[in-house]
Protein backbone atom coordinates (compact mmCIF):
# COMPACT_ATOMS: atom_id res chain seq x y z
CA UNK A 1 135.43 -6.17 -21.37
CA UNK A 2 132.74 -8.32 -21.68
CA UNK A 3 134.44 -11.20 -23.94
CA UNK A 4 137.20 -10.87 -21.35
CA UNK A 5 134.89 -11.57 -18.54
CA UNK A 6 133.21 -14.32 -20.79
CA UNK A 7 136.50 -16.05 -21.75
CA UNK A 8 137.49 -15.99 -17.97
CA UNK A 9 134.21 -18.04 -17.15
CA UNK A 10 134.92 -20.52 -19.81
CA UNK A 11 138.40 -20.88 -18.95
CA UNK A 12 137.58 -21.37 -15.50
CA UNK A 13 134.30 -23.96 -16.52
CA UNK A 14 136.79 -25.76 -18.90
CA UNK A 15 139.16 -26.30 -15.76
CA UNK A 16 136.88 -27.47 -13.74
CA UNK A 17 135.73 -29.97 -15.71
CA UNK A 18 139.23 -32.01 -15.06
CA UNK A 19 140.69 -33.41 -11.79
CA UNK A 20 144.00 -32.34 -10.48
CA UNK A 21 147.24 -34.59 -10.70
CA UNK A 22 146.81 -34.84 -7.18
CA UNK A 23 143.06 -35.77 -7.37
CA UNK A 24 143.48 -38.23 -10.12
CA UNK A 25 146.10 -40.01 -8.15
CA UNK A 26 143.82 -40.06 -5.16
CA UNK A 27 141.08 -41.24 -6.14
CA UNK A 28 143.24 -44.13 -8.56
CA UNK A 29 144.16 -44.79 -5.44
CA UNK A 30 140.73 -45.40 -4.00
CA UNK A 31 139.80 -47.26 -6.60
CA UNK A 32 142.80 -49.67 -5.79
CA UNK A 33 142.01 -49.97 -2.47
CA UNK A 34 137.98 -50.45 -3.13
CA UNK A 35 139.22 -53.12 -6.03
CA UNK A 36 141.89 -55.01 -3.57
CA UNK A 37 139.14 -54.78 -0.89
CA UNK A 38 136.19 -56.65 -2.81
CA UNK A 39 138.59 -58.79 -4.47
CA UNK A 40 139.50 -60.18 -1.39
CA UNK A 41 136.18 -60.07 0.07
CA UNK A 42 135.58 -63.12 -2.76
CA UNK A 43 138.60 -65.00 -2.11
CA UNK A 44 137.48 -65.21 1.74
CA UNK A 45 133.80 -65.88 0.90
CA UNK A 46 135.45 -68.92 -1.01
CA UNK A 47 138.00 -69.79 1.64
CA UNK A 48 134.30 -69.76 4.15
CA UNK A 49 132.39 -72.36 2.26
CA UNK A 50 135.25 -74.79 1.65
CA UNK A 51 136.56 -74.31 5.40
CA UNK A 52 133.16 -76.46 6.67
CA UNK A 53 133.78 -79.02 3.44
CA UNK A 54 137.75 -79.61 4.68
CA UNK A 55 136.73 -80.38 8.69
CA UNK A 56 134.02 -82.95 7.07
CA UNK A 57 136.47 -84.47 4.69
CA UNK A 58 138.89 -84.94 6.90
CA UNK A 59 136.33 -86.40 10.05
CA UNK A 60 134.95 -88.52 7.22
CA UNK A 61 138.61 -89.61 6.19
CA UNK A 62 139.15 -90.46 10.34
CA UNK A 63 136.10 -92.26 10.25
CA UNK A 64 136.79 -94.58 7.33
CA UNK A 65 140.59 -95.43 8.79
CA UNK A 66 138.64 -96.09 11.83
CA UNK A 67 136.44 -98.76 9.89
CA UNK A 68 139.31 -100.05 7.51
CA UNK A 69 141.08 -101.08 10.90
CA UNK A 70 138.02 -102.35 12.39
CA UNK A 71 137.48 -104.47 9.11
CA UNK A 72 140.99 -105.60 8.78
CA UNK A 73 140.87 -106.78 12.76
CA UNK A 74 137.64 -108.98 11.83
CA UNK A 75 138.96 -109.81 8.47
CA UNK A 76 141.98 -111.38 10.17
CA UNK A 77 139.48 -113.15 12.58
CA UNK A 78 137.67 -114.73 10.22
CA UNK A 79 140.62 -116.59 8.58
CA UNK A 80 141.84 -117.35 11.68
CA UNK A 81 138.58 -119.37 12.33
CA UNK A 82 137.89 -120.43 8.78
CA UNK A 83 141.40 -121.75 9.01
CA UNK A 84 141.13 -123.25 12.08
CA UNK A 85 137.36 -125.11 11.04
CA UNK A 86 139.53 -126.55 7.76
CA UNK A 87 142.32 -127.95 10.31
CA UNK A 88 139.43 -129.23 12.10
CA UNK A 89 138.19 -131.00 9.05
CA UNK A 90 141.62 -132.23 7.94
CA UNK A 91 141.90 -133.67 12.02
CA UNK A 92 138.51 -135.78 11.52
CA UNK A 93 139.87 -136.89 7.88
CA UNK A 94 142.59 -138.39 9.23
CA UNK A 95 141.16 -139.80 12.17
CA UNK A 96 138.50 -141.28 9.93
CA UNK A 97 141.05 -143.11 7.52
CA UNK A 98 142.53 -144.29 11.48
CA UNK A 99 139.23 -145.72 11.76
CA UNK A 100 139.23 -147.52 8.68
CA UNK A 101 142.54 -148.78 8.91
CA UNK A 102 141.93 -150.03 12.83
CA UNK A 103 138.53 -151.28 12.52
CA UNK A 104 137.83 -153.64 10.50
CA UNK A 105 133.83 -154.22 9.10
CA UNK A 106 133.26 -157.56 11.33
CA UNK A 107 135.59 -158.80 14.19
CA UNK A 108 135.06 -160.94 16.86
CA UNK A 109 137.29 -159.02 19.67
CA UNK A 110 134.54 -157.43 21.90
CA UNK A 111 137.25 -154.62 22.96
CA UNK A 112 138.61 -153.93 19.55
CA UNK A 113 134.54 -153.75 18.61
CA UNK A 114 133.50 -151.83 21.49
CA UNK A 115 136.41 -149.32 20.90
CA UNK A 116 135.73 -148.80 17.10
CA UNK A 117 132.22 -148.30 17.96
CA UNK A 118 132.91 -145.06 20.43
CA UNK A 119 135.32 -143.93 17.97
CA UNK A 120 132.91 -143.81 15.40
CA UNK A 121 130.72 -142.07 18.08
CA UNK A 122 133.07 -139.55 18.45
CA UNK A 123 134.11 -138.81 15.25
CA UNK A 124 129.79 -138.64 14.20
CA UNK A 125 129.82 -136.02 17.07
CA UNK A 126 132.96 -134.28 15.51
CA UNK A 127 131.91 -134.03 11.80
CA UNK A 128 128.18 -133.04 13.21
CA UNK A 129 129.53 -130.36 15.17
CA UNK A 130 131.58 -129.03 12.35
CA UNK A 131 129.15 -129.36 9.84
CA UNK A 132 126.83 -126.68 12.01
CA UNK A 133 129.39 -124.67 12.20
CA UNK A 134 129.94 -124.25 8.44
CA UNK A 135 126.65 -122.12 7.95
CA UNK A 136 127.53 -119.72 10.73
CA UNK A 137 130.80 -119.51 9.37
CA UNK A 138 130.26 -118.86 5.47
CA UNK A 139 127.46 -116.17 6.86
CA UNK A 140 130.05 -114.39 8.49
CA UNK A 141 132.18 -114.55 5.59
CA UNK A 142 129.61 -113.09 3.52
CA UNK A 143 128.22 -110.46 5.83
CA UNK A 144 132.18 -109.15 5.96
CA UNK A 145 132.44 -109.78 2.44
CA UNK A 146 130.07 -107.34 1.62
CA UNK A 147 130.89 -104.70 4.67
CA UNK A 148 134.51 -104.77 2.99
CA UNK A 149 132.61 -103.71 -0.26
CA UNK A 150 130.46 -101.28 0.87
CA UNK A 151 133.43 -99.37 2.78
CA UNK A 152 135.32 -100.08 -0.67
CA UNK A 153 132.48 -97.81 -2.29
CA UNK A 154 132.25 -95.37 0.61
CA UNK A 155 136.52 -94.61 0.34
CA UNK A 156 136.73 -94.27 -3.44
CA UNK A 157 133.43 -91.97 -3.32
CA UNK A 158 135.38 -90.19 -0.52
CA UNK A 159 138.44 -89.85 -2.21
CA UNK A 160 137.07 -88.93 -5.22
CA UNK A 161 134.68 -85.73 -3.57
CA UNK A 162 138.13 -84.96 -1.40
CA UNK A 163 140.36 -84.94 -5.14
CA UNK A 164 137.52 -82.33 -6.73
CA UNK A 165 137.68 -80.11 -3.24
CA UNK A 166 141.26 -80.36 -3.16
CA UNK A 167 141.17 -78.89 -6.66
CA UNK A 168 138.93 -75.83 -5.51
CA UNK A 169 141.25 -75.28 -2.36
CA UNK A 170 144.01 -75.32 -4.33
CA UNK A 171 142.62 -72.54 -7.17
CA UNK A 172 141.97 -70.44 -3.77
CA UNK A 173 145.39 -70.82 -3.15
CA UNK A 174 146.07 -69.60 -6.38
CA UNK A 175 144.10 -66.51 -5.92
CA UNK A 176 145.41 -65.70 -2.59
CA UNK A 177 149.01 -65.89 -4.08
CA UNK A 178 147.63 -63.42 -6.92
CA UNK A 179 145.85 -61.35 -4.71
CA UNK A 180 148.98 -60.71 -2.64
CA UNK A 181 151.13 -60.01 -5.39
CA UNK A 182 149.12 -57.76 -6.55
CA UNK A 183 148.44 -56.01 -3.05
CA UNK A 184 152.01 -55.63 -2.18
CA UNK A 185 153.35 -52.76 -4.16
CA UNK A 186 149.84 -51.33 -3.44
CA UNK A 187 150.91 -51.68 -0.08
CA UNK A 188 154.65 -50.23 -0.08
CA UNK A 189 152.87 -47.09 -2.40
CA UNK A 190 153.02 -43.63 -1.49
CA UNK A 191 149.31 -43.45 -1.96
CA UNK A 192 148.76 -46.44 0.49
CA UNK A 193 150.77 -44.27 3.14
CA UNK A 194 148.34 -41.11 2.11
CA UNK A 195 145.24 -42.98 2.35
CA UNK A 196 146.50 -45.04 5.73
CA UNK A 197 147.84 -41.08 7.36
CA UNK A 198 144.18 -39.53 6.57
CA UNK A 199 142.31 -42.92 8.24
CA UNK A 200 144.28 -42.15 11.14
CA UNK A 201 147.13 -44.85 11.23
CA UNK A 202 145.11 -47.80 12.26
CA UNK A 203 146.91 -50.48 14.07
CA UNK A 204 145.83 -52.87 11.27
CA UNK A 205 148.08 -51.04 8.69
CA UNK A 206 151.28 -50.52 10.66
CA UNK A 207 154.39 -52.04 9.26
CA UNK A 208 154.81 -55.04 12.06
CA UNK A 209 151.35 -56.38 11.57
CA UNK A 210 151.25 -55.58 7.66
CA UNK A 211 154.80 -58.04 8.12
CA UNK A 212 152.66 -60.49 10.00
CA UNK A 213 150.39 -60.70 7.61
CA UNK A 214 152.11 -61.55 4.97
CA UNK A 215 154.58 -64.07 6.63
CA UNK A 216 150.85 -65.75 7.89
CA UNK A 217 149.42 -68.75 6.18
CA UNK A 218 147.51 -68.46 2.64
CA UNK A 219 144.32 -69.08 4.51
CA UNK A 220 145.31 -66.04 6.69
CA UNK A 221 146.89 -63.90 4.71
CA UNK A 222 144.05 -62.17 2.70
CA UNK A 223 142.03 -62.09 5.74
CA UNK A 224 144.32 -59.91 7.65
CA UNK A 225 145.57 -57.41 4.84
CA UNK A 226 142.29 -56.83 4.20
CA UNK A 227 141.37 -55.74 7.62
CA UNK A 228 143.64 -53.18 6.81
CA UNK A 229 142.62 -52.05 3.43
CA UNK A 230 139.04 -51.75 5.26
CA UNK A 231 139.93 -50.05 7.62
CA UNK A 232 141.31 -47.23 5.02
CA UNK A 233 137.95 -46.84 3.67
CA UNK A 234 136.68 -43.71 3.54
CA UNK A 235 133.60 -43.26 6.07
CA UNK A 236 130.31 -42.94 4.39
């Protein structure tokens, strides 16, 4: 009687000692849903820092176009007026070789003399007035010149930050499209439906927003499943 009685408590200990089919499949399913639930917990923490580097790449990106068109306005200026200063000069070449051709070195008409003399006049005013302009001019070719470079640097250091954060939003991309394809059957399980009956059907989980969710953009997506999957969570 006493083996019996022995037997029985080992049997019993040696039962024990292993989870039911039903338990097992619970608690896989916990695990899922703790697994799913950190996983995407990551993906968003990811999604939060690059979210503050996209709005500054892209207000950065406004503010260079703003500059290139300010640049390309002045640029445009300036060869207007250095174009217009060499038609100047070709104007007081001609009307110098005028002067040579009308006015000769020594003449004894007092008009012809008197003429020639306030041409020359003028055309001393005219190449003096264009010859102070020149500085000014070649300064503000050289101040643009290097404004144009220095935006130069600033867009293909843009560009290039913008190509290596592009890179990182797109591998979060990646992961969001993972994540949900592995969350979905997860989400159509039987298990899913146990664990979303005993947290008391929260509006999160039913079937309209769970379709919501995952008809939302990637950036979205994650986000809202997992409000779902937390609340399932078993209460502490």
């Amino acid at each position: 009687m006493k083996s019996s009685y022995v037997a029985a408590a080992l049997s019993a200990a040696f039962l024990s000692g292993f989870a039911t089919p039903a338990a097992a499949t619970d608690e896989a399913d916990r695990l899922k849903l703790k697994a799913l639930t950190e996983e995407a917990g990551l993906i968003l923490d990811e999604q939060a820092q690059l979210q503050p580097v996209s709005e500054k790449l892209a207000k950065e990106g406004e503010q260079l176009d703003s500059v290139e068109q300010a640049l390309r306005a002045e640029s445009s200026a300036v060869n207007e007026a250095v174009n217009k200063h060499n038609e100047a000069n070709k104007g007081l070449e001609r009307a110098v070789q005028e002067h040579a051709q009308r006015c000769p070195k020594e003449s004894d008409d007092k008009e012809l003399v008197e003429s020639c003399n306030a041409m020359a006049v003028g055309l001393k005013g005219t190449a003096q007035k264009l010859e102070q302009e020149r500085p000014a001019l070649q300064a503000r070719q050289l101040d643009l010149k290097q404004r144009i470079e220095q935006h130069n640097a600033a867009r293909k250091e843009w560009a290039q930050i913008k190509r290596d954060h592009e890179a990182r939003v797109q591998a979060n991309r990646g992961d969001c499209e993972h994540w949900v394809a592995g969350a979905r059957p997860f989400l159509v399980s039987e298990g899913f439906r146990s664990l979303t009956k005993k947290a008391g059907n929260p509006a999160t989980c039913d079937a309209a927003h769970l379709a919501e969710a995952v008809s939302a953009p990637h950036e979205q997506v994650v986000g809202r499943l997992q409000a779902c999957l937390k609340a399932l969570a078993p209460k502490p």
